[in-house]
C-alpha atoms as a PDB file:
ATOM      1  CA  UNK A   1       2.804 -22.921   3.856  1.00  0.00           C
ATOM      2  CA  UNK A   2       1.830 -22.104   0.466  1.00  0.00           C
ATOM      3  CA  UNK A   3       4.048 -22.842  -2.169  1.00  0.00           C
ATOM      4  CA  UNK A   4       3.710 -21.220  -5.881  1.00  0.00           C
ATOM      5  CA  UNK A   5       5.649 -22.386  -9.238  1.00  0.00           C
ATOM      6  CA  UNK A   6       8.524 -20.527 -10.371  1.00  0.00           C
ATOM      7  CA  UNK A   7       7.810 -17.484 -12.102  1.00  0.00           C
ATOM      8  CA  UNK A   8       8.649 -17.699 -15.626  1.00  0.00           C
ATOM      9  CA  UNK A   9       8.874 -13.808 -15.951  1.00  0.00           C
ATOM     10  CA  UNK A  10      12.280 -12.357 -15.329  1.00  0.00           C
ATOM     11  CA  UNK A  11      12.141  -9.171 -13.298  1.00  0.00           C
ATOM     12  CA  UNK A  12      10.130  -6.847 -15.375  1.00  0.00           C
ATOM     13  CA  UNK A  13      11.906  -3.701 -16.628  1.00  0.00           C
ATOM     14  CA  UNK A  14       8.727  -1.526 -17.613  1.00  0.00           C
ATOM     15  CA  UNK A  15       7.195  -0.408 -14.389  1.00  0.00           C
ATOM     16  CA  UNK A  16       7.069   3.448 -15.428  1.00  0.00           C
ATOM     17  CA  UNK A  17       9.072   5.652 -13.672  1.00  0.00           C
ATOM     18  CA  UNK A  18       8.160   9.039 -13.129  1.00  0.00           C
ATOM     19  CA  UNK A  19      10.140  12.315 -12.194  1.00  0.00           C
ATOM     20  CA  UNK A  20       7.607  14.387  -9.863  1.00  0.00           C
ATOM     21  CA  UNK A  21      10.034  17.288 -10.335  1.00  0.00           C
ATOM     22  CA  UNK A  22       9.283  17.606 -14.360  1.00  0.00           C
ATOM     23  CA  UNK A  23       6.112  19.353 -15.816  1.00  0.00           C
ATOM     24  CA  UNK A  24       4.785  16.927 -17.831  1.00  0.00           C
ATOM     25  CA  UNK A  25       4.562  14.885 -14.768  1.00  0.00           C
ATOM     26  CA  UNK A  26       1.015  14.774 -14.618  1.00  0.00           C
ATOM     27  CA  UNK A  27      -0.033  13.217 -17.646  1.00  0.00           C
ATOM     28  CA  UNK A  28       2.597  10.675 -17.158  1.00  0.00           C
ATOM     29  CA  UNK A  29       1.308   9.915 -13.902  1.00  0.00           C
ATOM     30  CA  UNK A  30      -2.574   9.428 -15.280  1.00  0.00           C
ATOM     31  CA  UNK A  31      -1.148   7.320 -18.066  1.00  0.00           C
ATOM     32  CA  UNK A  32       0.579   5.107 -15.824  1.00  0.00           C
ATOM     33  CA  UNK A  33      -2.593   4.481 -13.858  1.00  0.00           C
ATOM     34  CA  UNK A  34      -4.793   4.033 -16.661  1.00  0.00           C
ATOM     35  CA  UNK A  35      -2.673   1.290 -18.308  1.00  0.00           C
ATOM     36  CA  UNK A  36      -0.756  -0.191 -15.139  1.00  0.00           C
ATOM     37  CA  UNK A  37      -2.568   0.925 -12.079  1.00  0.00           C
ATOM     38  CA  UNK A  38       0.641   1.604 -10.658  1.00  0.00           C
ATOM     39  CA  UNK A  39       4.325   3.358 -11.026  1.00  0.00           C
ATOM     40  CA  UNK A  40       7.251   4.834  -9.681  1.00  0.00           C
ATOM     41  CA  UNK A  41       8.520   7.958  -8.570  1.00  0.00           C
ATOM     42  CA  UNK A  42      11.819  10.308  -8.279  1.00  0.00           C
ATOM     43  CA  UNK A  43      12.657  13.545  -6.926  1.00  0.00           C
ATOM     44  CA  UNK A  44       9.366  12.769  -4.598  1.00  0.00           C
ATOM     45  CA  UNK A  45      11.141  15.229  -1.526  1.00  0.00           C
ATOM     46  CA  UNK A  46      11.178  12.718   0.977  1.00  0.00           C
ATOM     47  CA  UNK A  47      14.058  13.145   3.088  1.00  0.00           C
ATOM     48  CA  UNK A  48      17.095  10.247   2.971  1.00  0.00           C
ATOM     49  CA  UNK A  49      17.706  10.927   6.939  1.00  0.00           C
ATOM     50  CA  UNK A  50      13.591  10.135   7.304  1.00  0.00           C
ATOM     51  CA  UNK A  51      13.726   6.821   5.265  1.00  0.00           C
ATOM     52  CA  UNK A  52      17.235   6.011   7.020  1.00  0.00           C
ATOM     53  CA  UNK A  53      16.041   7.066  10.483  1.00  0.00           C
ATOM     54  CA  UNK A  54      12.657   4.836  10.953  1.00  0.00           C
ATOM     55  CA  UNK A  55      14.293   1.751   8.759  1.00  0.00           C
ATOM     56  CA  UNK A  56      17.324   1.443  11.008  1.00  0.00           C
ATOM     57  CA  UNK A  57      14.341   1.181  14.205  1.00  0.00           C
ATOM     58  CA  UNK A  58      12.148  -0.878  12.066  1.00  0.00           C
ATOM     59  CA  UNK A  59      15.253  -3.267  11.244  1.00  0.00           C
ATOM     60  CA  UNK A  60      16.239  -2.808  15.604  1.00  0.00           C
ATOM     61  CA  UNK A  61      12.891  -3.832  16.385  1.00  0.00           C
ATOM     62  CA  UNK A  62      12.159  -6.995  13.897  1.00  0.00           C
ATOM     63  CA  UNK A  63      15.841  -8.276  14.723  1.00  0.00           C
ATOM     64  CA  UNK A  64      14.342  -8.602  18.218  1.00  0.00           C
ATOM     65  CA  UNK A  65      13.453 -12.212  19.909  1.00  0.00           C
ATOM     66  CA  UNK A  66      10.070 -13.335  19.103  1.00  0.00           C
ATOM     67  CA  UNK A  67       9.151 -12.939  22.524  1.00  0.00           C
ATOM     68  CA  UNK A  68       9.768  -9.379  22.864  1.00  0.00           C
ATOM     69  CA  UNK A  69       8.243  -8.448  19.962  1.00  0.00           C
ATOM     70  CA  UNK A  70       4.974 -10.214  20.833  1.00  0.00           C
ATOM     71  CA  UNK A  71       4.908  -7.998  23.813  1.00  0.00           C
ATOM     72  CA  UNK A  72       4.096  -5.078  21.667  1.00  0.00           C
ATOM     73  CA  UNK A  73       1.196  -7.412  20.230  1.00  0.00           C
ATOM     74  CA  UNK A  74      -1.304  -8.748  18.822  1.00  0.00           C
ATOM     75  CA  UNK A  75      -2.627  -6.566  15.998  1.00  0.00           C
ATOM     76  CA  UNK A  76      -5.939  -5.724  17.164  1.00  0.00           C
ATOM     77  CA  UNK A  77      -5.733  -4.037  14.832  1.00  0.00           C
ATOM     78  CA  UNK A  78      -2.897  -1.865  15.540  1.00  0.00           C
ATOM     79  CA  UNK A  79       0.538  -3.159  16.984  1.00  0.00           C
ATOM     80  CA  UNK A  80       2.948  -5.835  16.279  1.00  0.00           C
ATOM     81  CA  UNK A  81       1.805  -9.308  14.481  1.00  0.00           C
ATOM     82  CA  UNK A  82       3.052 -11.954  13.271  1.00  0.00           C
ATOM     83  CA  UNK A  83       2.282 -14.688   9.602  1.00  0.00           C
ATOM     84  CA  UNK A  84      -1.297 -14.595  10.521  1.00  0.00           C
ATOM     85  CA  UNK A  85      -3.037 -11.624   8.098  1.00  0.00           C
ATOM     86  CA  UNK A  86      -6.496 -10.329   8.898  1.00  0.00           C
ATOM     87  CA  UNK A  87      -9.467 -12.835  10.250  1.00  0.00           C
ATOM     88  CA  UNK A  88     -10.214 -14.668   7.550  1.00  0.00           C
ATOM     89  CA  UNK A  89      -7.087 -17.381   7.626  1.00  0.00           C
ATOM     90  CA  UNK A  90      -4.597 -15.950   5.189  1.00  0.00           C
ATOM     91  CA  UNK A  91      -1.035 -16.427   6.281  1.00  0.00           C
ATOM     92  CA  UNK A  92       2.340 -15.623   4.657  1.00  0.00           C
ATOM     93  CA  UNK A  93       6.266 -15.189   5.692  1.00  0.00           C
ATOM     94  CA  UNK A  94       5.417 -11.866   7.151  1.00  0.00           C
ATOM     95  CA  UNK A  95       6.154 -10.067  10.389  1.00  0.00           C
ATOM     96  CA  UNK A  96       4.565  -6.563  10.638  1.00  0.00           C
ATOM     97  CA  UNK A  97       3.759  -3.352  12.857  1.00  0.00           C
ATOM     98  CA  UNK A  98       0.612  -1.449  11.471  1.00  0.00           C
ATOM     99  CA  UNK A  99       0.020   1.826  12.988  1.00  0.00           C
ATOM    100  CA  UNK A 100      -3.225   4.169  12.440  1.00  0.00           C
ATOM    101  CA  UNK A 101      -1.368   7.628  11.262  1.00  0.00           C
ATOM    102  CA  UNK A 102      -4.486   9.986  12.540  1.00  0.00           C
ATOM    103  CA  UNK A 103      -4.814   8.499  16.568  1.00  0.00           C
ATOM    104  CA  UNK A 104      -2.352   8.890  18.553  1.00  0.00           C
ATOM    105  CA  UNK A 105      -0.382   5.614  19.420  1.00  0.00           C
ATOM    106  CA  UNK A 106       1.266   4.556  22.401  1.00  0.00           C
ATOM    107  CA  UNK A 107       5.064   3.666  21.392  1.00  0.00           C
ATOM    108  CA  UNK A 108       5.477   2.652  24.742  1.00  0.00           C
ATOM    109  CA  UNK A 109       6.175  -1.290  23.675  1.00  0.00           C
ATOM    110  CA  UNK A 110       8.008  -1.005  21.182  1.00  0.00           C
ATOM    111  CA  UNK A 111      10.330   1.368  23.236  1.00  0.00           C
ATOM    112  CA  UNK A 112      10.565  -0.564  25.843  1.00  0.00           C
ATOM    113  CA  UNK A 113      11.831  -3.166  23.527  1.00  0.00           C
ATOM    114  CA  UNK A 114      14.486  -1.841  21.963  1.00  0.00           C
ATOM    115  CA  UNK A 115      15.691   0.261  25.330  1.00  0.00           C
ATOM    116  CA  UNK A 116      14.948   3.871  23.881  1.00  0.00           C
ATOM    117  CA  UNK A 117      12.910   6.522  24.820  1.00  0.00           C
ATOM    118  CA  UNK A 118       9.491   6.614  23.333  1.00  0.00           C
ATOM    119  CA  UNK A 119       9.981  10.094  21.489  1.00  0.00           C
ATOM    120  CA  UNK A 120      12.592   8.786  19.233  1.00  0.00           C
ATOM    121  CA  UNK A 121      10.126   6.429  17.978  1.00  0.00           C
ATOM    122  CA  UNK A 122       7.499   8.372  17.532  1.00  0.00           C
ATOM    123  CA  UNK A 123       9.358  10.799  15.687  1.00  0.00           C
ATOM    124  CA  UNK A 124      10.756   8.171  13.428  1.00  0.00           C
ATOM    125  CA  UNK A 125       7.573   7.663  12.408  1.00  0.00           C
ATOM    126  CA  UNK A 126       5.905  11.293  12.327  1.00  0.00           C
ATOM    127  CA  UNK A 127       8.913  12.341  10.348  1.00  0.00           C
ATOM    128  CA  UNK A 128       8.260   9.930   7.622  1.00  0.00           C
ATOM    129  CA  UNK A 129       4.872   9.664   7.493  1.00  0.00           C
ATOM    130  CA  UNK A 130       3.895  13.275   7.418  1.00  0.00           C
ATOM    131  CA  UNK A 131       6.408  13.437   4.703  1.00  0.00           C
ATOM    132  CA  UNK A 132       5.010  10.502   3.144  1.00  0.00           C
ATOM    133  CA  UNK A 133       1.798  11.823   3.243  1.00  0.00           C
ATOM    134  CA  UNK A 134       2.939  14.884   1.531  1.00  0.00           C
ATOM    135  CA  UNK A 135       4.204  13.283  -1.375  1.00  0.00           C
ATOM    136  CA  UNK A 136       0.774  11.346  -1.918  1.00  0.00           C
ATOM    137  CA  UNK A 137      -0.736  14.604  -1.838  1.00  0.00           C
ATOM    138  CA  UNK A 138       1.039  16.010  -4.360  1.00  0.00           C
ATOM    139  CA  UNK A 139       0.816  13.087  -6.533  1.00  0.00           C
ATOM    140  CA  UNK A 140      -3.119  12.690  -5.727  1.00  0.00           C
ATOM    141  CA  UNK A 141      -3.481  16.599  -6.749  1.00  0.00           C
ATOM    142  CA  UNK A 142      -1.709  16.006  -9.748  1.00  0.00           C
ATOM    143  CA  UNK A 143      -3.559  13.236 -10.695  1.00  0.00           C
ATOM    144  CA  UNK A 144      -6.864  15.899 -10.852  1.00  0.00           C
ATOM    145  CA  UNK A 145      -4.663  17.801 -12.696  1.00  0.00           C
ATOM    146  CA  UNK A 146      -3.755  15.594 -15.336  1.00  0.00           C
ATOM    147  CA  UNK A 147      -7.737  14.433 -15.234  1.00  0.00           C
ATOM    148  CA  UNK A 148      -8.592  18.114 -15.600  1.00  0.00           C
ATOM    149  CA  UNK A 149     -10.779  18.102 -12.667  1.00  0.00           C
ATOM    150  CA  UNK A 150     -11.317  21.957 -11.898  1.00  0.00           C
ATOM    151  CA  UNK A 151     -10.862  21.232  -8.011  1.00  0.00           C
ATOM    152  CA  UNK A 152      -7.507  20.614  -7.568  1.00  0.00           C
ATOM    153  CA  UNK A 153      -7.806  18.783  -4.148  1.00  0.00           C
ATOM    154  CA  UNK A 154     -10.516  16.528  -5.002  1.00  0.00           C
ATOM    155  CA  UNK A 155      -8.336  13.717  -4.136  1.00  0.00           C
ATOM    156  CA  UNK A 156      -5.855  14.766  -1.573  1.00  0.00           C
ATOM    157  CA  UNK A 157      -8.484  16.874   0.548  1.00  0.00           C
ATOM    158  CA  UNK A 158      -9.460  13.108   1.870  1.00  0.00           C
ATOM    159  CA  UNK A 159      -6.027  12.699   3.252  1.00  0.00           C
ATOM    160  CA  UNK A 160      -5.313  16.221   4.467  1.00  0.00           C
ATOM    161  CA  UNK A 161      -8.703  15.859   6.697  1.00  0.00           C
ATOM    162  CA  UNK A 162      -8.054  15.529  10.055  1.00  0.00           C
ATOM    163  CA  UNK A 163     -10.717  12.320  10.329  1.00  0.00           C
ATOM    164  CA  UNK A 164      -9.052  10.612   7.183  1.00  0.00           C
ATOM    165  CA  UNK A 165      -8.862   7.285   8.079  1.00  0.00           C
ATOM    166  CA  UNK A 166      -4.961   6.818   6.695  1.00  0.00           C
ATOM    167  CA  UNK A 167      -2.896   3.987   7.969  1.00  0.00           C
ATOM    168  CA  UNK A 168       1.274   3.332   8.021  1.00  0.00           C
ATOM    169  CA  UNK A 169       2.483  -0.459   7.843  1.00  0.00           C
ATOM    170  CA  UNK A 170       6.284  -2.106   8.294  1.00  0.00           C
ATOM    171  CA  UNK A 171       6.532  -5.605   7.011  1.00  0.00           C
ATOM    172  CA  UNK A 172       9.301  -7.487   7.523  1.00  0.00           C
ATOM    173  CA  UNK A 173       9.825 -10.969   5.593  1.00  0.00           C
ATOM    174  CA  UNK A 174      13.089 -12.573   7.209  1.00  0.00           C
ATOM    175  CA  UNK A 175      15.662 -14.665   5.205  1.00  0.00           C
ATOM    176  CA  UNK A 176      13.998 -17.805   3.458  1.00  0.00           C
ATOM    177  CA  UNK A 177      15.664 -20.225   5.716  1.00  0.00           C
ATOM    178  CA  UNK A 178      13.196 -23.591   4.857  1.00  0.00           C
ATOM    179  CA  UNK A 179      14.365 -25.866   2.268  1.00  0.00           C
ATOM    180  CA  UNK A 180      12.611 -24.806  -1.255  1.00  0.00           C
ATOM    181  CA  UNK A 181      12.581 -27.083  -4.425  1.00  0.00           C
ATOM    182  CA  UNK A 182      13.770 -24.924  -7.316  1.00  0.00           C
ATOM    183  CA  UNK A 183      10.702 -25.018  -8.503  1.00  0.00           C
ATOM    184  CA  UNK A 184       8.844 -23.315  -5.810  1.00  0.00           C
ATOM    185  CA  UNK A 185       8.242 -20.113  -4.288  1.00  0.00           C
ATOM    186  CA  UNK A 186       7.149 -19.281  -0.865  1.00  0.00           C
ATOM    187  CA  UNK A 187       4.147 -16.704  -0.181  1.00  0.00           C
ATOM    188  CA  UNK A 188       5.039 -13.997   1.963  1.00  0.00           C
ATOM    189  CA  UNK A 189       1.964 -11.714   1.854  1.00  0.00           C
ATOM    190  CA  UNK A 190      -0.383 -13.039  -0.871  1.00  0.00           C
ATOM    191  CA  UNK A 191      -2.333 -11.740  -3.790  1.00  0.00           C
ATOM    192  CA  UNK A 192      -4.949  -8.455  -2.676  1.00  0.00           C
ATOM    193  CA  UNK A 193      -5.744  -4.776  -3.948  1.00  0.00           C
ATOM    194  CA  UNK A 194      -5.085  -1.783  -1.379  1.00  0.00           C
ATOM    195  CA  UNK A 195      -8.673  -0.933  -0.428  1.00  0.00           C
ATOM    196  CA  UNK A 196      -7.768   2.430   0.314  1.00  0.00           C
ATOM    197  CA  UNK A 197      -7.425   5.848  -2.158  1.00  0.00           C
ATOM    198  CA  UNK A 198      -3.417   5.771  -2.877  1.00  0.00           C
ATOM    199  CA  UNK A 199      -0.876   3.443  -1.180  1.00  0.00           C
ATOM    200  CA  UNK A 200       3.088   4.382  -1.244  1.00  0.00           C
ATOM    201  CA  UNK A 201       5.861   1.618  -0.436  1.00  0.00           C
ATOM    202  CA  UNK A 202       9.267   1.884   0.005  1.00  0.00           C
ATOM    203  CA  UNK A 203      11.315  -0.858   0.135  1.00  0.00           C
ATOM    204  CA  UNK A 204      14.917  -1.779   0.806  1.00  0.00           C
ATOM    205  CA  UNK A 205      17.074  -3.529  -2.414  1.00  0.00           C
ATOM    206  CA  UNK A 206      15.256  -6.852  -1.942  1.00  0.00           C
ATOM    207  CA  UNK A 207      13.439  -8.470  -4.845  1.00  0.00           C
ATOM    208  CA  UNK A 208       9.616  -9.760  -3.766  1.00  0.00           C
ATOM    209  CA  UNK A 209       7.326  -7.688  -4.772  1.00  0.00           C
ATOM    210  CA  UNK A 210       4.812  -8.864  -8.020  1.00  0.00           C
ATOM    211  CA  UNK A 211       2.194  -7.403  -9.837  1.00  0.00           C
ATOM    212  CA  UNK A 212      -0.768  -8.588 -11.850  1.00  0.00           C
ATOM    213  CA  UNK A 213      -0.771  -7.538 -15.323  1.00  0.00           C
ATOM    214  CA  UNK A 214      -4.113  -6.945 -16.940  1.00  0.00           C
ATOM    215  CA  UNK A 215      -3.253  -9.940 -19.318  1.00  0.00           C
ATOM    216  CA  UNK A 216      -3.364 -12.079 -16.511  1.00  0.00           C
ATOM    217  CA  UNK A 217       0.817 -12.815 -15.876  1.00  0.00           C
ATOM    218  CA  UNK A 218       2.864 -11.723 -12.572  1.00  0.00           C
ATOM    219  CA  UNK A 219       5.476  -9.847 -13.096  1.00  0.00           C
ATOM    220  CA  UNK A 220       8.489  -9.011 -11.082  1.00  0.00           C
ATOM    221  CA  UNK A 221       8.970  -5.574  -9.623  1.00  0.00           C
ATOM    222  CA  UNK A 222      12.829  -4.923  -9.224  1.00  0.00           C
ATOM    223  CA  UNK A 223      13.877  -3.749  -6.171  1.00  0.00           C
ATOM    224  CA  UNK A 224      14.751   0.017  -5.893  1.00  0.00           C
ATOM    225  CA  UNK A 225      16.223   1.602  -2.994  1.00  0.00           C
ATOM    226  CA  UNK A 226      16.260   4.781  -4.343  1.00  0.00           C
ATOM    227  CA  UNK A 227      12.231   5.838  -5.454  1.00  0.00           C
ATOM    228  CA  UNK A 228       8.959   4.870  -4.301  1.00  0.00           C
ATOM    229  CA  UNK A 229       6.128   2.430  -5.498  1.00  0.00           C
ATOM    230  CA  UNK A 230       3.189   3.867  -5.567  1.00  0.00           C
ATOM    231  CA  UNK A 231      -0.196   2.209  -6.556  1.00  0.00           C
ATOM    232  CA  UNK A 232      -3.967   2.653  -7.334  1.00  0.00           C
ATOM    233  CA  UNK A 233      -6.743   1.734  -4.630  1.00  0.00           C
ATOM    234  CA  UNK A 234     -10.028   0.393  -4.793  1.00  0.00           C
ATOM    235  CA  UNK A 235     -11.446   4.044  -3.675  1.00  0.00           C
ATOM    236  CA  UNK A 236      -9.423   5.755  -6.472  1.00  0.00           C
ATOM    237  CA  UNK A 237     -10.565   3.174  -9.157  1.00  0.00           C
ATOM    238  CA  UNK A 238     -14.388   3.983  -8.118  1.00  0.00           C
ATOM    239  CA  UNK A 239     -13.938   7.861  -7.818  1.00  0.00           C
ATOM    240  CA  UNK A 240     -12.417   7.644 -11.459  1.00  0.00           C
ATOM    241  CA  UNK A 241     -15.315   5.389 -12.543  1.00  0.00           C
ATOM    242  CA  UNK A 242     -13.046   2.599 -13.159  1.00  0.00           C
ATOM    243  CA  UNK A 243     -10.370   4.653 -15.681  1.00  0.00           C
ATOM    244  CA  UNK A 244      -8.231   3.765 -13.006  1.00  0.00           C
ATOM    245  CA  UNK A 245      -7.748   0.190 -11.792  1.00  0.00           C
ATOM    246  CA  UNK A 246      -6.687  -1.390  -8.651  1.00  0.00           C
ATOM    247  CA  UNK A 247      -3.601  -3.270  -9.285  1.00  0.00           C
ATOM    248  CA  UNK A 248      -3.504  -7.052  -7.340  1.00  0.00           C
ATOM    249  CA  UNK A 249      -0.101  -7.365  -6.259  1.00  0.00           C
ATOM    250  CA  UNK A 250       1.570  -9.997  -3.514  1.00  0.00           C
ATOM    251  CA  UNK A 251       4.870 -10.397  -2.369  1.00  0.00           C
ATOM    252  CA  UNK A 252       6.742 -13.751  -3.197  1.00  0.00           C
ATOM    253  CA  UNK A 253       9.521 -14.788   0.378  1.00  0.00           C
ATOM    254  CA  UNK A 254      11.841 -16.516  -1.876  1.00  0.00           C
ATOM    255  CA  UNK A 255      15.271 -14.739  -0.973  1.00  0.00           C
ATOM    256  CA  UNK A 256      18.053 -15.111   1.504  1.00  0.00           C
ATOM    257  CA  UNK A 257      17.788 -11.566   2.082  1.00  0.00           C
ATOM    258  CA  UNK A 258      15.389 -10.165   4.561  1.00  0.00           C
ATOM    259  CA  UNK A 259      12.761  -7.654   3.276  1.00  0.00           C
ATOM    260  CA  UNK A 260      11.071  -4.379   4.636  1.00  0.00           C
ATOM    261  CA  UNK A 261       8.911  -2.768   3.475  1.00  0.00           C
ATOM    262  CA  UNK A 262       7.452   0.323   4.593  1.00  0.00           C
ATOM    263  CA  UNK A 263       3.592   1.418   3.009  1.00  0.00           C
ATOM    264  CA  UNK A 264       0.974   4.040   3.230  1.00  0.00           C
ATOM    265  CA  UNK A 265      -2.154   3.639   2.569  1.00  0.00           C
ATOM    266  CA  UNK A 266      -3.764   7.349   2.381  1.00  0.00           C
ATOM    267  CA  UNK A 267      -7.433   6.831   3.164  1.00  0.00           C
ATOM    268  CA  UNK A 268     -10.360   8.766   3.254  1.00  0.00           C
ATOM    269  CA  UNK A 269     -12.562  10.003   6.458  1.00  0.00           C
ATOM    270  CA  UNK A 270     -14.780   6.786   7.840  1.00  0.00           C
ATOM    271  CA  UNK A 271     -17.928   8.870   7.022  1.00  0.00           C
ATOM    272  CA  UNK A 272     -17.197   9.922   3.455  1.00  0.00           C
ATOM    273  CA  UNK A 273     -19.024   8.790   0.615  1.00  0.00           C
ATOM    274  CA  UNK A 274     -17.174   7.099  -2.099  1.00  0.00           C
ATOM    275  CA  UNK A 275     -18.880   7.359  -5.837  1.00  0.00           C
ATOM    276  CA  UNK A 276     -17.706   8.405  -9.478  1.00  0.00           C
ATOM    277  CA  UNK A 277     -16.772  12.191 -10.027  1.00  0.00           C
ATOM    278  CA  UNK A 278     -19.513  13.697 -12.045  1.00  0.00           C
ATOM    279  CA  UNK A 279     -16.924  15.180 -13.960  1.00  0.00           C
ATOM    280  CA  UNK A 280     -15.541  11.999 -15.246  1.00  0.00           C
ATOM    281  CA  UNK A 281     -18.922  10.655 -16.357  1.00  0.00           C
ATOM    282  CA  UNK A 282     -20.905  11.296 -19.213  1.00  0.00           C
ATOM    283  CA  UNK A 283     -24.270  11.554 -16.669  1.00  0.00           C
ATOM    284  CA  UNK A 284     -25.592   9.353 -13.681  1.00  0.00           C
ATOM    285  CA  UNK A 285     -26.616   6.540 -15.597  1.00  0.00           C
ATOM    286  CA  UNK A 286     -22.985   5.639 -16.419  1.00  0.00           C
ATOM    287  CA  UNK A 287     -21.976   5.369 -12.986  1.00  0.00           C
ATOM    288  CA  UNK A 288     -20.175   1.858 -12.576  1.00  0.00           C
ATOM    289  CA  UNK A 289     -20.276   1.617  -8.887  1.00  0.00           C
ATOM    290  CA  UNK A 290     -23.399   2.414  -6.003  1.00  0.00           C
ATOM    291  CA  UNK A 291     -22.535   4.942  -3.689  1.00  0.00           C
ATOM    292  CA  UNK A 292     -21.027   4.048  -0.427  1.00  0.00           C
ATOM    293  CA  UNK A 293     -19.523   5.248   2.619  1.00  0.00           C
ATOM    294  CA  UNK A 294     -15.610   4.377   3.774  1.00  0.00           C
ATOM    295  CA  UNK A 295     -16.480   2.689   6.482  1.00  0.00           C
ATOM    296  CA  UNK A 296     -19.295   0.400   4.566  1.00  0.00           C
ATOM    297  CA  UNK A 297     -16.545  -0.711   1.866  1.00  0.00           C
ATOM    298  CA  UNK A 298     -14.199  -1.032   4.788  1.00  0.00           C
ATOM    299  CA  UNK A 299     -16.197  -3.124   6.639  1.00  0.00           C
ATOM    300  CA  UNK A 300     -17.426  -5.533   3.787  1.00  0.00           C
ATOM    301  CA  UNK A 301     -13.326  -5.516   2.304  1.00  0.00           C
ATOM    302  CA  UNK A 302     -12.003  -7.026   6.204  1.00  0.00           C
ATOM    303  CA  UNK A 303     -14.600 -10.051   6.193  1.00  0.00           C
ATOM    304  CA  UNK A 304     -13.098 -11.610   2.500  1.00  0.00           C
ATOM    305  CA  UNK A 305      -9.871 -13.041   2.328  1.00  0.00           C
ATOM    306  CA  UNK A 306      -7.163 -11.566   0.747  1.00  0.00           C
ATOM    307  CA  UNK A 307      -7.651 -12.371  -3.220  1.00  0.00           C
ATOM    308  CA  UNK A 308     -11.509 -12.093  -3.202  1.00  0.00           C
ATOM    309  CA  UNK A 309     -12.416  -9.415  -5.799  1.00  0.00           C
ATOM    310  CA  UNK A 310     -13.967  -6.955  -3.140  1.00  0.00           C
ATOM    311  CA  UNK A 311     -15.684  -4.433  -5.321  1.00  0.00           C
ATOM    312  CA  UNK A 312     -17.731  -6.900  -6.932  1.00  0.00           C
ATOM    313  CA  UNK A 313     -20.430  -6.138  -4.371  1.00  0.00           C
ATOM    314  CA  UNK A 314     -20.472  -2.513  -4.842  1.00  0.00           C
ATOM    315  CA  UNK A 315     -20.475  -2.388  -9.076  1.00  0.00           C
ATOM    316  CA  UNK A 316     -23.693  -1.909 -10.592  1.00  0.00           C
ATOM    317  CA  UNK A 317     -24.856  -4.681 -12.580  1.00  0.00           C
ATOM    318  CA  UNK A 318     -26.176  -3.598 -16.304  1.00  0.00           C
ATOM    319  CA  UNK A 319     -29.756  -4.154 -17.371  1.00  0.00           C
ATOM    320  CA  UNK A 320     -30.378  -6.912 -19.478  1.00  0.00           C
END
C-alpha cells in the first residue's frame, strides 16, 4: 500500500466558491478555471431529497459484506469493484460502483443486494444524475458565455447528445483502520486528471480530497456537504486551447471516517472530434493540440496509469 508524507499544507481555504444564482457568475466561473482549473458551487438547483436519496443506497450498499457486493462485480467496466483501478496496476483504499449514464443498466445486483426493488435504485440514480447533468450544463454554457463564444451550447451540446459518452461514479473509502505512523498518509485513489469535458463531485463532510497547485504543492480541499466540486477535463483544456487546465487531483484515505463520493464526468459523443475553438485562437497555426476523436483520446488515456501526463501525445510539438 502506498504510503505518502504528511502534508505540510493545512486544509486550504481558497478554493473559489461560486454562487450560480448571481450574474456575474460567469466570469467568476472562467476565472476560476483559468487560474485553478477547478471551483465550487452554490445555489446549483440540485435537489437535497436527490443527494439524500441515492447517498443513503450508496452508504446501504457499500456497508454490505464483501461478498455480496462482489456479486454485483467486477467492473468490466461498469459495476461494482473493488482497490484495484483500471488495467494498468494502480490501487488505492477505494471501493466503487461506476455506471455509464447514457445505456441502460441492469440494477438487478445491486437490488438484489440490498433486498429492494430495482426501480428504487434506478431512480436514485436517474434523479440525481439527470439533475446533475443539468447543473454541468448550465455551468458548461456559462462558461461560453463568460468566453464570449457566440454559440451558447458549444460545450454543453456534447452532454445533452443522446450518444455523449457521460459516466456517474460512487467511491467509497472506508474508515482507515491499519496502523499509520504520524508521518504517513495512505492513498486512496491516487494522483490523475478527469479525461473527460467537466466532472462534478459531491462529497459527504469527510476531508480527502487534494489538488495540485500549478506551483507544484497539494493542497487540501475541505470537505463541504453543502456545494459541489466541480473541475476542468482534459477535453475542456484542449477545446479552450489550453486557457483552461486540467487540474491533477487524488484523494489521500487518512481518516477514521468513511468517505463517498459521488462524481460526474460529462463526456462527449465517442465519435466527436476534440480540437481548439477557432474562436479562441488567433488562426490554425496556434492550435496547441492535433485533432482527435473521443474515443482515440479515450482509448490512448485507459492504457497509462493513473499520473501519466496523457495529453502529452496529442500536443503539437513547436518547430525548432
Amino acid at each position: 500500500m502506498v504510503i505518502l508524507s504528511k502534508p505540510k499544507d493545512p486544509l486550504f481555504p481558497g478554493v473559489p466558491l461560486i454562487d450560480l444564482s448571481k450574474p456575474d457568475s460567469k466570469n467568476l466561473i472562467v476565472k476560476a478555471c483559468e487560474e485553478f482549473g477547478f471551483f465550487k458551487v452554490i445555489n446549483h438547483g440540485v435537489s437535497t431529497e436527490f443527494i439524500s436519496k441515492l447517498e443513503s443506497e450508496a452508504i446501504k450498499f457499500f456497508s454490505s459484506p464483501l461478498s455480496e457486493k462482489e456479486k454485483a462485480g467486477p467492473a468490466d467496466p461498469f459495476g461494482y469493484g473493488n482497490k484495484t483501478i483500471g488495467h494498468n496496476g494502480d490501487v488505492g483504499l477505494v471501493e466503487y460502483i461506476l455506471l455509464s449514464t447514457n445505456t441502460e443498466f441492469n440494477y438487478q445486483k445491486f437490488a438484489s443486494i440490498l433486498g429492494v426493488n430495482p426501480e428504487t435504485i434506478r431512480a436514485a440514480v436517474n434523479d440525481y444524475v439527470t439533475a446533475v447533468k443539468k447543473m454541468a450544463c448550465e455551468i458548461l454554457e456559462m462558461l461560453a458565455e463568460g468566453l464570449k463564444i457566440h454559440q451558447r451550447n458549444v460545450f454543453s451540446k456534447l452532454l445533452m447528445d443522446e450518444k455523449s459518452d457521460s459516466v456517474f461514479r460512487v467511491n467509497h473509502y472506508p474508515p482507515c483502520t491499519e496502523v499509520q505512523e504520524s508521518s504517513g498518509s495512505l492513498i486512496g485513489f491516487g494522483e490523475h486528471t478527469d479525461p473527460q469535458i467537466i466532472s462534478v463531485l459531491r462529497s459527504n463532510n469527510t476531508s480527502g480530497l487534494q489538488i495540485l497547485l500549478k506551483d507544484g504543492h497539494w493542497i487540501s480541499v475541505p470537505p463541504d456537504q453543502n456545494s459541489f466540486f466541480v473541475n476542468v477535463g482534459d477535453s475542456l483544456q484542449v477545446m479552450t486551447n489550453g486557457r483552461f487546465k486540467s487540474v491533477k487531483h487524488r484523494v489521500l484515505a487518512n481518516s477514521m471516517k468513511s468517505r463517498l463520493s459521488m462524481i460526474y464526468f460529462g463526456g462527449p459523443p465517442l465519435s466527436e472530434k476534440i480540437a481548439p475553438l477557432a474562436s479562441l485562437m488567433e488562426g490554425e497555426d496556434s492550435s496547441l493540440y492535433k485533432e482527435f476523436t473521443w474515443f482515440e483520446y479515450k482509448k490512448s488515456a485507459y492504457k497509462t496509469r493513473l499520473a501519466d501526463s496523457r495529453l502529452v501525445l496529442f500536443e503539437k510539438i513547436a518547430a525548432s
